[in-house]
C-alpha atoms as a PDB file:
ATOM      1  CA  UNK A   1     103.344 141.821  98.803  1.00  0.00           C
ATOM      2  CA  UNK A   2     105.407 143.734  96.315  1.00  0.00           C
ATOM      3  CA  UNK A   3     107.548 141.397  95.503  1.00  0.00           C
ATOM      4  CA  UNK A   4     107.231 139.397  92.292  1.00  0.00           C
ATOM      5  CA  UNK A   5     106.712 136.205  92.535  1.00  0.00           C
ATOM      6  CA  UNK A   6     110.066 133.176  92.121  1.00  0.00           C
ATOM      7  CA  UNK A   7     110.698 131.373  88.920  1.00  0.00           C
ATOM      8  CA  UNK A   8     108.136 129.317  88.305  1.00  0.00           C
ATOM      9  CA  UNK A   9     110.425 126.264  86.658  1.00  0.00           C
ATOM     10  CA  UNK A  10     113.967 125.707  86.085  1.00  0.00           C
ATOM     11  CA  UNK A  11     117.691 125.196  88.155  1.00  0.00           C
ATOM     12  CA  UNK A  12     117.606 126.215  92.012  1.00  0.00           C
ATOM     13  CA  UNK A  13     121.357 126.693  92.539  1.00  0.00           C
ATOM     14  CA  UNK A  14     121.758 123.092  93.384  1.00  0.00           C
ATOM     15  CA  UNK A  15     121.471 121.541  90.373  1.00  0.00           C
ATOM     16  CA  UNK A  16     118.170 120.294  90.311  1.00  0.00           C
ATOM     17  CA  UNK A  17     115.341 121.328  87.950  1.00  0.00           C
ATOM     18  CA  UNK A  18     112.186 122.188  89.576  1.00  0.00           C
ATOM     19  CA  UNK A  19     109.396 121.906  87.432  1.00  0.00           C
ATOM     20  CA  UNK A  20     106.583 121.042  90.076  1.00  0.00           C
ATOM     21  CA  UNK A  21     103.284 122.788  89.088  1.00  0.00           C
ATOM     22  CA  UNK A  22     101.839 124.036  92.154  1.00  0.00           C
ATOM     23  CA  UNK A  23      98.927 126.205  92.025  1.00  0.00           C
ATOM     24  CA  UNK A  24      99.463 129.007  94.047  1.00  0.00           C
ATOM     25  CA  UNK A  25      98.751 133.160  93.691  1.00  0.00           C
ATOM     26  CA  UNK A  26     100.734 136.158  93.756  1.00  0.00           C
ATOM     27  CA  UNK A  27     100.068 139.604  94.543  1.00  0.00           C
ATOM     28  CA  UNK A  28     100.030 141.936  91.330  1.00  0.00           C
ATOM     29  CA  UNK A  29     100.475 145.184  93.029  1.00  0.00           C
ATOM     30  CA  UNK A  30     100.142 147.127  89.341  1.00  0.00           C
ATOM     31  CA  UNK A  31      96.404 145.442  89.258  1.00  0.00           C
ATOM     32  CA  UNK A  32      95.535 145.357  92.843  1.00  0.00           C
ATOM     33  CA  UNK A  33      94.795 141.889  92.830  1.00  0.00           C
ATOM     34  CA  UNK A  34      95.423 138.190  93.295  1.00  0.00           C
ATOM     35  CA  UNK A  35      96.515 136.053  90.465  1.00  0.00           C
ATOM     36  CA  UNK A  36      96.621 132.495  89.871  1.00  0.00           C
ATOM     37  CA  UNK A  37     100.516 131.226  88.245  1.00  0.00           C
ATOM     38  CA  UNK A  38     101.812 127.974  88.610  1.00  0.00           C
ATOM     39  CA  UNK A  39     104.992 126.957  90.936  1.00  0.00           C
ATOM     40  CA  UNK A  40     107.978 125.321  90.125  1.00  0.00           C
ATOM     41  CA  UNK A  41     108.950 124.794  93.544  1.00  0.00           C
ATOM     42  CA  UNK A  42     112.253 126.540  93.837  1.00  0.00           C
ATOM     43  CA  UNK A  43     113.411 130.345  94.439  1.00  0.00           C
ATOM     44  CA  UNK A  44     110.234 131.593  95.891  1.00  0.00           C
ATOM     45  CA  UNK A  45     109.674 134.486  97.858  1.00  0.00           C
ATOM     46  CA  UNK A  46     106.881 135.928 100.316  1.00  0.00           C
ATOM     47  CA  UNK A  47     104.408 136.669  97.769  1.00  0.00           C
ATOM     48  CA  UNK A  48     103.386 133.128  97.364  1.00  0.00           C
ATOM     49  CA  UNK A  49     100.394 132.072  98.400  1.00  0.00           C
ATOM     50  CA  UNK A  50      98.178 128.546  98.488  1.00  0.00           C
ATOM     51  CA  UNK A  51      95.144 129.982  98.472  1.00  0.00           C
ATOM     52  CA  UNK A  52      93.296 133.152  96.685  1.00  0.00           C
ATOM     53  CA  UNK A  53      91.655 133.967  99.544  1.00  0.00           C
ATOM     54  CA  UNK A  54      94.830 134.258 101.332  1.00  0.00           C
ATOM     55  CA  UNK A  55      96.678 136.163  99.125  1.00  0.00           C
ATOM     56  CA  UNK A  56      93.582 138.721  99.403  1.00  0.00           C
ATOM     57  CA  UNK A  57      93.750 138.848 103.247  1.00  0.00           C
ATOM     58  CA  UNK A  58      97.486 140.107 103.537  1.00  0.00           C
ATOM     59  CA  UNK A  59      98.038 141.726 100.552  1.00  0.00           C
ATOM     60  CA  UNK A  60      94.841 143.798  98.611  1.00  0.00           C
ATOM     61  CA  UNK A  61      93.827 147.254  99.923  1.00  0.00           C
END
Protein backbone atom coordinates (compact mmCIF):
# COMPACT_ATOMS: atom_id res chain seq x y z
CA UNK A 1 0.00 0.00 0.00
CA UNK A 2 3.06 2.18 0.05
CA UNK A 3 3.46 2.59 -3.17
CA UNK A 4 2.38 5.75 -4.96
CA UNK A 5 0.04 5.51 -7.20
CA UNK A 6 0.96 5.31 -11.64
CA UNK A 7 0.75 8.33 -13.82
CA UNK A 8 -2.44 9.28 -14.05
CA UNK A 9 -2.25 10.47 -18.03
CA UNK A 10 0.31 10.46 -20.61
CA UNK A 11 2.74 7.82 -22.96
CA UNK A 12 2.85 4.05 -21.65
CA UNK A 13 6.07 2.95 -23.39
CA UNK A 14 4.15 1.96 -26.42
CA UNK A 15 3.34 4.94 -27.85
CA UNK A 16 -0.03 5.48 -26.93
CA UNK A 17 -1.40 8.29 -24.72
CA UNK A 18 -3.59 7.20 -22.00
CA UNK A 19 -5.74 9.75 -20.85
CA UNK A 20 -8.79 7.56 -19.60
CA UNK A 21 -10.27 9.10 -16.38
CA UNK A 22 -11.02 6.33 -14.18
CA UNK A 23 -12.04 6.97 -10.76
CA UNK A 24 -10.17 4.97 -8.58
CA UNK A 25 -8.24 5.54 -4.87
CA UNK A 26 -4.88 5.24 -3.61
CA UNK A 27 -3.45 4.66 -0.36
CA UNK A 28 -1.74 7.90 1.17
CA UNK A 29 0.35 6.24 3.72
CA UNK A 30 1.65 9.98 5.05
CA UNK A 31 -2.32 10.61 5.87
CA UNK A 32 -3.46 7.20 6.72
CA UNK A 33 -6.11 7.24 4.36
CA UNK A 34 -7.86 6.59 1.07
CA UNK A 35 -7.94 9.15 -1.61
CA UNK A 36 -9.90 9.63 -4.60
CA UNK A 37 -7.37 10.59 -8.08
CA UNK A 38 -8.31 9.94 -11.41
CA UNK A 39 -6.64 7.12 -13.81
CA UNK A 40 -5.14 7.40 -16.96
CA UNK A 41 -5.06 3.86 -17.56
CA UNK A 42 -1.42 3.10 -18.05
CA UNK A 43 1.69 2.42 -15.60
CA UNK A 44 -0.26 1.52 -12.58
CA UNK A 45 0.79 -0.26 -9.70
CA UNK A 46 -0.85 -2.21 -6.63
CA UNK A 47 -2.10 0.72 -4.88
CA UNK A 48 -4.97 1.18 -7.18
CA UNK A 49 -8.09 0.60 -6.16
CA UNK A 50 -11.97 0.77 -7.70
CA UNK A 51 -13.53 1.30 -4.78
CA UNK A 52 -12.92 3.44 -1.35
CA UNK A 53 -14.06 0.90 0.59
CA UNK A 54 -11.56 -1.36 -0.83
CA UNK A 55 -8.71 0.58 -0.62
CA UNK A 56 -9.69 0.86 3.27
CA UNK A 57 -9.90 -2.96 3.71
CA UNK A 58 -6.21 -3.80 2.58
CA UNK A 59 -4.48 -0.90 3.22
CA UNK A 60 -5.58 1.58 6.53
CA UNK A 61 -4.48 0.53 10.05
Amino acid sequence: CGEKFGLIGGADGTGRTCYALHRMFSYNAEKNECILFFYGGCNGNRNIFASKKKCEEYCVE
